[in-house]
Protein backbone atom coordinates (compact mmCIF):
# COMPACT_ATOMS: atom_id res chain seq x y z
CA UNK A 1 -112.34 34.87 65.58
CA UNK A 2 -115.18 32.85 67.31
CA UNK A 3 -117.12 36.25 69.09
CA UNK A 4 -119.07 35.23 72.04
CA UNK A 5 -120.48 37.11 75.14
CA UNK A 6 -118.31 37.01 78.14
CA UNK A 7 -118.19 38.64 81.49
CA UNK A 8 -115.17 40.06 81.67
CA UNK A 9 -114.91 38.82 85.46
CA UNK A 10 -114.76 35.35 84.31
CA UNK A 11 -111.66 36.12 82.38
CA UNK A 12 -109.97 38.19 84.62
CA UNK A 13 -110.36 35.04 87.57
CA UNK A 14 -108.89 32.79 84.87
CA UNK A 15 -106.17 35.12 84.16
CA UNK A 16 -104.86 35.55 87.92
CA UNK A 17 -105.21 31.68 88.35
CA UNK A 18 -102.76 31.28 85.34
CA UNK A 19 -100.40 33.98 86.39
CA UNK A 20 -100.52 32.64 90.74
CA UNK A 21 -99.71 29.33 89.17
CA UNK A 22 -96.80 30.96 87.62
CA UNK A 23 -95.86 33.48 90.49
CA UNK A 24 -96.81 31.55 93.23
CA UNK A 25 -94.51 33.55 95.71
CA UNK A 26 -95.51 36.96 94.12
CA UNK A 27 -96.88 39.40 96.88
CA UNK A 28 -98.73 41.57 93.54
CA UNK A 29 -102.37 42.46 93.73
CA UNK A 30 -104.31 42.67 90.37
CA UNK A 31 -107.39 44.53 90.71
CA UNK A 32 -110.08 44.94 88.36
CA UNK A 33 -112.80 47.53 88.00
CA UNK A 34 -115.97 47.66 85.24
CA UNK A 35 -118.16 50.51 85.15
CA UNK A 36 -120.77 48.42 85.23
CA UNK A 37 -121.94 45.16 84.74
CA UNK A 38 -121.16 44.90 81.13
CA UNK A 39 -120.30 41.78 78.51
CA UNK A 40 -118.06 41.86 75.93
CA UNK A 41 -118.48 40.58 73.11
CA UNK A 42 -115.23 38.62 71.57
CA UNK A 43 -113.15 35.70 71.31
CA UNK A 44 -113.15 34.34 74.45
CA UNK A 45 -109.54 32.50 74.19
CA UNK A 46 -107.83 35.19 72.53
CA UNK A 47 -109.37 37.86 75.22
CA UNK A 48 -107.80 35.52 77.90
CA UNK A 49 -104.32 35.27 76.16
CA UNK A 50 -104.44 39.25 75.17
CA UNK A 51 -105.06 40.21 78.82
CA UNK A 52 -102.45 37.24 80.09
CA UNK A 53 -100.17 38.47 78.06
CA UNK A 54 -100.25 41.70 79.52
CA UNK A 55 -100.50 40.92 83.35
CA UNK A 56 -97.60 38.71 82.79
CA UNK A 57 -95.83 41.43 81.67
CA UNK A 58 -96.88 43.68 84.14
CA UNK A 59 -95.43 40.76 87.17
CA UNK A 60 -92.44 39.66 84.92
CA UNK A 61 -90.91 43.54 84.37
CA UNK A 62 -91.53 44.56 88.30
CA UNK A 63 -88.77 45.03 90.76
CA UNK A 64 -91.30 46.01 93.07
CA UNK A 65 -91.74 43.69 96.61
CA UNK A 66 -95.99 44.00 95.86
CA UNK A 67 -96.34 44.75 91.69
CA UNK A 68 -99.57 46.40 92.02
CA UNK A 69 -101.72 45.67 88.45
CA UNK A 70 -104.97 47.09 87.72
CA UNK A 71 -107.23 46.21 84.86
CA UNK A 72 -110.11 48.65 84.17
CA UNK A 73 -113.34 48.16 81.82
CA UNK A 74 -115.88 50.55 80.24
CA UNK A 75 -117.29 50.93 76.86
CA UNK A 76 -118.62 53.67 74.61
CA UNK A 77 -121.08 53.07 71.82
CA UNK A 78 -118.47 51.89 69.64
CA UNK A 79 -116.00 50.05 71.28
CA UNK A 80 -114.71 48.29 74.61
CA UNK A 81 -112.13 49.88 76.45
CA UNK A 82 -109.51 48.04 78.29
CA UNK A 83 -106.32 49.52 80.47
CA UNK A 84 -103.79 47.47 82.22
CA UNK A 85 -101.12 49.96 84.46
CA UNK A 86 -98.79 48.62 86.61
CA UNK A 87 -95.83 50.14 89.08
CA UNK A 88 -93.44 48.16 87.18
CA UNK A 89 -90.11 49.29 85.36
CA UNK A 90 -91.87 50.94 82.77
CA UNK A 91 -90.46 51.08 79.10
CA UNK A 92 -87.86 54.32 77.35
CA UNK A 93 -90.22 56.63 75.08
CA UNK A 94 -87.87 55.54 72.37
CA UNK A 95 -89.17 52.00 72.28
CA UNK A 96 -93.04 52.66 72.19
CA UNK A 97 -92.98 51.94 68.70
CA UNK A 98 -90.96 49.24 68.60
CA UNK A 99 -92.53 47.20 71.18
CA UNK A 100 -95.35 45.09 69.07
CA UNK A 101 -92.84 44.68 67.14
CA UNK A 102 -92.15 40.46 67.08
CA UNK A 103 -88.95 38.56 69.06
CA UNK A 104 -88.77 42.51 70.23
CA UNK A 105 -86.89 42.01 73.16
CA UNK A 106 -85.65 45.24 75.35
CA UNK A 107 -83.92 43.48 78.30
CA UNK A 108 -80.94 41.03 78.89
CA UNK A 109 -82.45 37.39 78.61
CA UNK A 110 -80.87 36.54 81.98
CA UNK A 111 -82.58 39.50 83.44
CA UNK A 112 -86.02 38.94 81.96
CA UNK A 113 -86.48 35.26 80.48
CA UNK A 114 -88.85 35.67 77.67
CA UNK A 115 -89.09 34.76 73.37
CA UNK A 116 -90.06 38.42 72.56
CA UNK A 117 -93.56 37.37 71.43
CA UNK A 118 -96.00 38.19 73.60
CA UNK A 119 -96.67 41.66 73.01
CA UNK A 120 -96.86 41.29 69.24
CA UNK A 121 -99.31 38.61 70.11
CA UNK A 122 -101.13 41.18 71.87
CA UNK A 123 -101.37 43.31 68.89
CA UNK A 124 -102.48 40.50 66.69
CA UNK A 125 -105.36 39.48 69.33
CA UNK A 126 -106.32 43.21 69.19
CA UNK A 127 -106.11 43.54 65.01
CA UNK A 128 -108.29 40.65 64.99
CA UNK A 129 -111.02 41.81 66.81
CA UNK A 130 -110.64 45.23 64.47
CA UNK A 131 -109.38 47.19 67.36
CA UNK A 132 -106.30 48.76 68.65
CA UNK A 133 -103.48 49.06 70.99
CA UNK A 134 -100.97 51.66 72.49
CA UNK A 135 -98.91 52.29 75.35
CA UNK A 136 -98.29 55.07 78.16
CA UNK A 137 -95.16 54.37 79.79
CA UNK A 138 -92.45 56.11 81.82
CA UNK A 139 -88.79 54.38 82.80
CA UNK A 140 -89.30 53.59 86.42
CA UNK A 141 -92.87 54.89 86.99
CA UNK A 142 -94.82 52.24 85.17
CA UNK A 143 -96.75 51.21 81.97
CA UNK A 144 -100.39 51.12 80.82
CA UNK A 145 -101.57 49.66 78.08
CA UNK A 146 -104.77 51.20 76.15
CA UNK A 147 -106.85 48.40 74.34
CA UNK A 148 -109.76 49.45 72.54
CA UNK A 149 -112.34 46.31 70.91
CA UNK A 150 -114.66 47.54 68.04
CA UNK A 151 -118.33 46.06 69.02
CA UNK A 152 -120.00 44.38 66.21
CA UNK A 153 -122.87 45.69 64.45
């Protein structure tokens, strides 16, 4: 893990450019909101795939007309805090812990094209940077994702 300081801003512009690129007739908003200006210190191309990863799933599992994602920052004295929520399909209580899990797949392949990877990528992203990751999620209401990122001392 090559740490760096990064405005989270900066990542968040590179991660809609990806996903518009690959949603180009996607009506979704992502907004993002940071207490305040803050940095974060971390990997800057695992950061970018971590919160990728987790927009993408946000657009990709959305039956929604306008998938509505929003990322939110703050940070305590110990660690970052990340949450992505989205008004997308949302995920059976039944699965939470099976979800990280990898080629973890919980939809048809014709319905949802996907390897199965990306959230276990998510998890290892997160383990590196000694932190951690869970999910709130209801079926049909929608699914945030807690990240938490242990600062360095």
């Amino acid at each position: 893990v090559k740490r760096e300081k990064i405005d989270p801003g900066q990542i968040i512009d590179k991660v809609k450019s990806l996903d518009k690129s690959r949603y180009p007739d996607s009506q979704g908003t992502i907004e993002f909101t940071a207490n305040k200006q803050m940095m974060i210190t971390a990997d800057r191309e695992l950061l970018t795939k971590l919160l990728y990863n987790l927009v993408d799933n946000s657009l990709k599992f959305n039956h929604s007309d306008a998938p509505e994602i929003k990322i939110q920052m703050d940070e305590n004295e110990e660690d970052w805090l990340i949450s992505v929520s989205d008004n997308g399909v949302g995920i059976d209580k039944d699965y939470h812990g099976k979800i990280f899990g990898i080629f973890q797949k919980l939809h048809n392949h014709a319905d949802y094209p996907g390897s199965g990877i990306g959230l276990a990528i998510c998890e290892k992203i997160v383990s590196k940077h000694n932190g951690s990751i869970r999910l709130d999620s209801e079926l049909k209401k929608g699914s945030t994702f807690h990240v938490t990122i242990k600062k360095e001392r």
